[in-house]
Protein backbone atom coordinates (compact mmCIF):
# COMPACT_ATOMS: atom_id res chain seq x y z
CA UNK A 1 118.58 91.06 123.18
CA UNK A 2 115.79 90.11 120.66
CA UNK A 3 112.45 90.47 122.52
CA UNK A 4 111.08 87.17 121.05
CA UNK A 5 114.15 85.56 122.49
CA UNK A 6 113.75 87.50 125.91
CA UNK A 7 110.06 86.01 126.45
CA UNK A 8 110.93 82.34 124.98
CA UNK A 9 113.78 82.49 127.75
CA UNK A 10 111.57 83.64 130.31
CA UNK A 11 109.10 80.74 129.26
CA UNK A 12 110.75 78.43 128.92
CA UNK A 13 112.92 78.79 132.40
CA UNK A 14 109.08 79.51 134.03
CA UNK A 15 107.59 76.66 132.61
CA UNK A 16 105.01 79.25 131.47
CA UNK A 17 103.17 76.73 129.29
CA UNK A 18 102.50 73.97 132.18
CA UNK A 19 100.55 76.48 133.99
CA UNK A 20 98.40 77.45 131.23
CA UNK A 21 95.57 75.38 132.43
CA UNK A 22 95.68 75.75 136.53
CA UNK A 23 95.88 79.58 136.33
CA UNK A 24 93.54 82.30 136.12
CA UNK A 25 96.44 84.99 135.03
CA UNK A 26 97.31 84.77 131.51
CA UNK A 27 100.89 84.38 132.09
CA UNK A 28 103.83 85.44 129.14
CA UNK A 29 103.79 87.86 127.53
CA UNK A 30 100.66 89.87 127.94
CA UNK A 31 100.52 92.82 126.38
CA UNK A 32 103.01 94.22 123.71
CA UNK A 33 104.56 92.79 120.50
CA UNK A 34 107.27 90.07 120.10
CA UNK A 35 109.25 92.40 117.42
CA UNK A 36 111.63 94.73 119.20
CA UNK A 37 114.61 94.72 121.07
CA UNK A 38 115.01 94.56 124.91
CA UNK A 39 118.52 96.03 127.11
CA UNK A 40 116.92 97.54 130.09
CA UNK A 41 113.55 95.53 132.01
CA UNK A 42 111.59 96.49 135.27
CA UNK A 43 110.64 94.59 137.59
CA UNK A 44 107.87 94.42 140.05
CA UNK A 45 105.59 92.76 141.72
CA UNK A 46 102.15 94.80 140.38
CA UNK A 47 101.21 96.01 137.24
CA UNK A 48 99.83 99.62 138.22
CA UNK A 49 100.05 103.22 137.23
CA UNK A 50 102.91 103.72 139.46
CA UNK A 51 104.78 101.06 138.31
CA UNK A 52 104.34 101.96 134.49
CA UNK A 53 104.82 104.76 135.21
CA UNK A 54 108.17 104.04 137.09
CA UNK A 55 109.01 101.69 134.41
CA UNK A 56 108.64 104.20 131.38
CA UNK A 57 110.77 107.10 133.60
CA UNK A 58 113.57 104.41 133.87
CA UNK A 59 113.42 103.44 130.18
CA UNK A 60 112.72 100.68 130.45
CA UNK A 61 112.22 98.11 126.65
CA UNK A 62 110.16 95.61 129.09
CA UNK A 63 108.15 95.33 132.40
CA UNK A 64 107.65 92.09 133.97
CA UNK A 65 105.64 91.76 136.78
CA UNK A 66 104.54 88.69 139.33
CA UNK A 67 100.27 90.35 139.00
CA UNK A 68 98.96 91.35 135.34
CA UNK A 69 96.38 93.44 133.94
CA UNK A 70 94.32 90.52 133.26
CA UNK A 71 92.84 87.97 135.58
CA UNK A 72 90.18 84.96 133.29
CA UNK A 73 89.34 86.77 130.55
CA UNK A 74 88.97 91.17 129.36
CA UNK A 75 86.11 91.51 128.41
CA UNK A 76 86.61 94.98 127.08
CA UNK A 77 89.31 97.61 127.20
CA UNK A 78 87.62 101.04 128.80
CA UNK A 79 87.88 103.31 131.90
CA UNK A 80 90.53 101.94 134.26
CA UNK A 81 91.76 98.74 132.18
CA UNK A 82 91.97 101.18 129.25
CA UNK A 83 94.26 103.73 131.50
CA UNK A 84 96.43 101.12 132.21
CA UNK A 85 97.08 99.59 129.26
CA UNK A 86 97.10 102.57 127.31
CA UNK A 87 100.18 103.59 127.81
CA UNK A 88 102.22 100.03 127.49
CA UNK A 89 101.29 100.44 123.97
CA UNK A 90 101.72 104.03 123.23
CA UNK A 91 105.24 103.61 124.33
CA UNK A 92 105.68 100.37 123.06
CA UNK A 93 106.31 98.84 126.67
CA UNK A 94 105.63 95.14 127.28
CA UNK A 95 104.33 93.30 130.01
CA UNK A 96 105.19 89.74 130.62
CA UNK A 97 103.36 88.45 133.66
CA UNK A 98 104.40 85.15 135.35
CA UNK A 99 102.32 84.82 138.69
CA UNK A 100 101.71 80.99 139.65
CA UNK A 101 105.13 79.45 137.74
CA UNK A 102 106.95 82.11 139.71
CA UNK A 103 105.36 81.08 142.60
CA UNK A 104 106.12 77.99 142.02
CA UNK A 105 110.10 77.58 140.35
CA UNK A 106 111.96 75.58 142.99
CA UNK A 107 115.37 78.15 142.98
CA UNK A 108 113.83 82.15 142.15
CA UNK A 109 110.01 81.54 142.97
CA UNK A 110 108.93 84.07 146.07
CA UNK A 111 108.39 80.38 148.12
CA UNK A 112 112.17 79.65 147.15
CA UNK A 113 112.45 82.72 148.54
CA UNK A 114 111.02 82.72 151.93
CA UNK A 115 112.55 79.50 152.28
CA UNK A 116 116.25 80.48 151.76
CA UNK A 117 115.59 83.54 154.46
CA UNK A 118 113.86 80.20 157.15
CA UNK A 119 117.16 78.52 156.15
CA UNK A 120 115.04 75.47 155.18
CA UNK A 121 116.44 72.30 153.49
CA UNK A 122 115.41 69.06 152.66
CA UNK A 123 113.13 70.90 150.54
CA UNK A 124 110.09 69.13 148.70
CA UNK A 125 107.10 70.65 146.20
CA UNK A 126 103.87 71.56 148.44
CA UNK A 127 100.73 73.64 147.43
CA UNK A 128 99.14 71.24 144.73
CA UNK A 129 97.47 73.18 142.13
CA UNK A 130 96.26 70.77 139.72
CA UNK A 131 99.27 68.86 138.60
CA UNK A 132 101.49 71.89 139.58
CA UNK A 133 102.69 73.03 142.77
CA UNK A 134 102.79 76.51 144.04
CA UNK A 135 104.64 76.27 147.64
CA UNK A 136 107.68 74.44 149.20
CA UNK A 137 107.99 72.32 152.31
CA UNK A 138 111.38 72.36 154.20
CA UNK A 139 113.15 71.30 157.71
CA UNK A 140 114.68 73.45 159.46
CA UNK A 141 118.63 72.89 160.49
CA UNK A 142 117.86 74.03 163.93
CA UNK A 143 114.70 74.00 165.67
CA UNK A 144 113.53 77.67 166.04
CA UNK A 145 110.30 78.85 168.50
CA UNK A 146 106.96 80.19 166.58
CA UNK A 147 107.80 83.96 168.43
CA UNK A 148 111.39 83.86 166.86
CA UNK A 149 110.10 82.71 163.48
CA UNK A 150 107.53 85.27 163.37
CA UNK A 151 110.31 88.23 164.84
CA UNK A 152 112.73 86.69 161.89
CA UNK A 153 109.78 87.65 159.32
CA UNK A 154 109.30 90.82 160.54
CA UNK A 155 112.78 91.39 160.58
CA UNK A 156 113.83 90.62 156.82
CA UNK A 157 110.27 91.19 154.78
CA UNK A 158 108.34 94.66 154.08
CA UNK A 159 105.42 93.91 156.21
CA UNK A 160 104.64 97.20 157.11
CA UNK A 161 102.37 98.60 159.48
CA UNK A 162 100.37 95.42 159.69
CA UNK A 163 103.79 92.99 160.97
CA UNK A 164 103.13 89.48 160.96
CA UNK A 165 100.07 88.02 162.61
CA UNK A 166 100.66 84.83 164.76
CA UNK A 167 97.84 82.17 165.32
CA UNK A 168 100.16 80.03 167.62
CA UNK A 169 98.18 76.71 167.97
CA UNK A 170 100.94 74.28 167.04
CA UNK A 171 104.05 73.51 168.27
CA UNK A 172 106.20 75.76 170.01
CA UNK A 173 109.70 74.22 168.30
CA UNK A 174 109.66 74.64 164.51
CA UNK A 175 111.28 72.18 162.86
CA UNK A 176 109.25 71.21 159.40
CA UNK A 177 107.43 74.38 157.68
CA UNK A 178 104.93 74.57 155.02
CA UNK A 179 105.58 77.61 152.42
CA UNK A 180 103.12 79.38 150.36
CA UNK A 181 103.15 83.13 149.54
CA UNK A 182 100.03 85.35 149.21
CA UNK A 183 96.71 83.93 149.80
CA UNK A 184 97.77 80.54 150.96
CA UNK A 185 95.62 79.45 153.73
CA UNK A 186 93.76 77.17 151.32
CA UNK A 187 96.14 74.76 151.53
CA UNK A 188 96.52 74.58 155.56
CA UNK A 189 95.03 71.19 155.28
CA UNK A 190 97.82 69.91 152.88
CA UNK A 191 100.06 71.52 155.40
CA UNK A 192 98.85 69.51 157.78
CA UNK A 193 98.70 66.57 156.20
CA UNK A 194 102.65 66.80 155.39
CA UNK A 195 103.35 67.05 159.17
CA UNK A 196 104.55 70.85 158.81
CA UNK A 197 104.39 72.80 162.31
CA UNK A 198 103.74 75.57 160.61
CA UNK A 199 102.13 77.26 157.37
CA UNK A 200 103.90 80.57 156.67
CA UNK A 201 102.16 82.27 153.94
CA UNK A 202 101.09 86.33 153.28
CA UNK A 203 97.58 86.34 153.90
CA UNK A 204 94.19 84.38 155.18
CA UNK A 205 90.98 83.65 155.22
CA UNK A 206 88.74 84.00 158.26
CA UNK A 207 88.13 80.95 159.07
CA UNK A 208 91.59 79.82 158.95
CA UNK A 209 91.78 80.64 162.72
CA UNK A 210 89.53 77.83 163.74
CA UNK A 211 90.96 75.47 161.46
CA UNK A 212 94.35 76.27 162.51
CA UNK A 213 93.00 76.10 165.99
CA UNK A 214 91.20 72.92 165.56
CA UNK A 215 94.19 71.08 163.61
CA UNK A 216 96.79 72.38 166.01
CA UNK A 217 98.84 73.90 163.55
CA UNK A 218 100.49 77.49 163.54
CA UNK A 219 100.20 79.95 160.76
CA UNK A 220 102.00 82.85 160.21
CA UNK A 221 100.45 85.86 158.24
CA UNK A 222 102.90 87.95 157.08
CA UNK A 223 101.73 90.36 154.23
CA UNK A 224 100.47 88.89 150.65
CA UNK A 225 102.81 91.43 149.21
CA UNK A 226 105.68 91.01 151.41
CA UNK A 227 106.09 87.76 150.99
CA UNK A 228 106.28 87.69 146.77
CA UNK A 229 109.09 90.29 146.87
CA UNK A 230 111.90 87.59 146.29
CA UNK A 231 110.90 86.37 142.61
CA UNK A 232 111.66 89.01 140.50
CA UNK A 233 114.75 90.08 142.32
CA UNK A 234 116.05 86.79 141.94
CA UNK A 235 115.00 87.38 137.90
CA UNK A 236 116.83 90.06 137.67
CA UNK A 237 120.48 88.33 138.35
């Protein structure tokens, strides 16, 4: 395929453009040339060494990941930004970074995701960011308890060492949950707000246990990168 035609796909079923103005990654493509061809991509969530690396040893003609190089702005391209990028353009490897439309496409975002493994329907946009949305809200078909929700996590996602951390201060039947992957506690009070019994999202922020506490609403924790696994392997099909 014709790389220019591989990105404006990738754009154009992202909706990269609509998140221009609500995102701090630079999403598209980010670093490379247009001119080329593309048979074989990679796929992962970070753009690092290893997977560059991993990329380039697979022979790969494009890497997209879910996190870029650049976050607001590069200022200037030395030490580590320079060892990074270095190498996508020696070989001629680019990167085409979609973070908050992935997060956010209603059927292969990581929140479509999650929500397919919590077998949630009735399924609605939540996690307003700006006039974009980042998260879904779903019911349940069958009520499920916060321990067996959390064990179901831990079952099916990478979580690692850590598991999933449980602040159990809402109801014990789950019917309506609240879906955001990564660092989604900012938008426990939306959660709230929508009647979800619980937020299920990868990381938080410290106070989030007293304002879980205090709005008597459960959240579970259950790894920022665990839980933004499902995009790009859904990209890949």
């Amino acid at each position: 395929m014709d790389r220019a035609e591989f990105v404006d796909r990738l754009d154009e079923e992202l909706r990269t453009d609509d998140y221009a103005d609500v995102d701090a990654s630079p999403n598209g493509l980010q670093i490379g040339r247009r001119e080329g061809e593309v048979e074989t991509v990679a796929f992962a969530v970070d753009a690092a060494d290893a997977t560059i690396e991993a990329a380039l040893d697979a022979g790969a003609d494009a890497l997209v990941t879910h996190h870029g190089l650049v976050w607001g702005g590069l200022d200037r391209v030395t030490g580590r930004e320079y060892e990074r990028i270095e190498p996508l353009i020696r070989n001629d490897l680019p990167l085409y970074v979609s973070h908050l439309p992935l997060d956010g496409h209603p059927t292969l975002g990581n929140a479509a995701g999650v929500a397919d493994l919590l077998d949630l329907h009735a399924r609605e946009p939540f996690g307003e960011v700006g006039p974009e949305t980042v998260g879904l809200l779903g019911e349940r078909n069958e009520p499920i308890t916060v321990g067996a929700l959390s064990g179901l996590l831990a079952d099916e996602l990478d979580t690692g060492e850590e598991g999933v951390q449980t602040l159990a201060f809402g109801p014990e039947e789950i019917e309506r949950v609240a879906v955001l992957t990564g660092s989604g506690t900012d938008w426990l009070g939306e959660a709230v707000d929508a009647g979800a019994d619980v937020l299920v999202t990868g990381e938080g922020k410290q106070q989030v246990y007293h304002e879980a506490r205090e709005a008597g609403i459960n959240v579970l924790l259950a790894g920022h990168y665990a839980t933004e696994t499902f995009g790009y392997g859904r990209c890949r099909r």
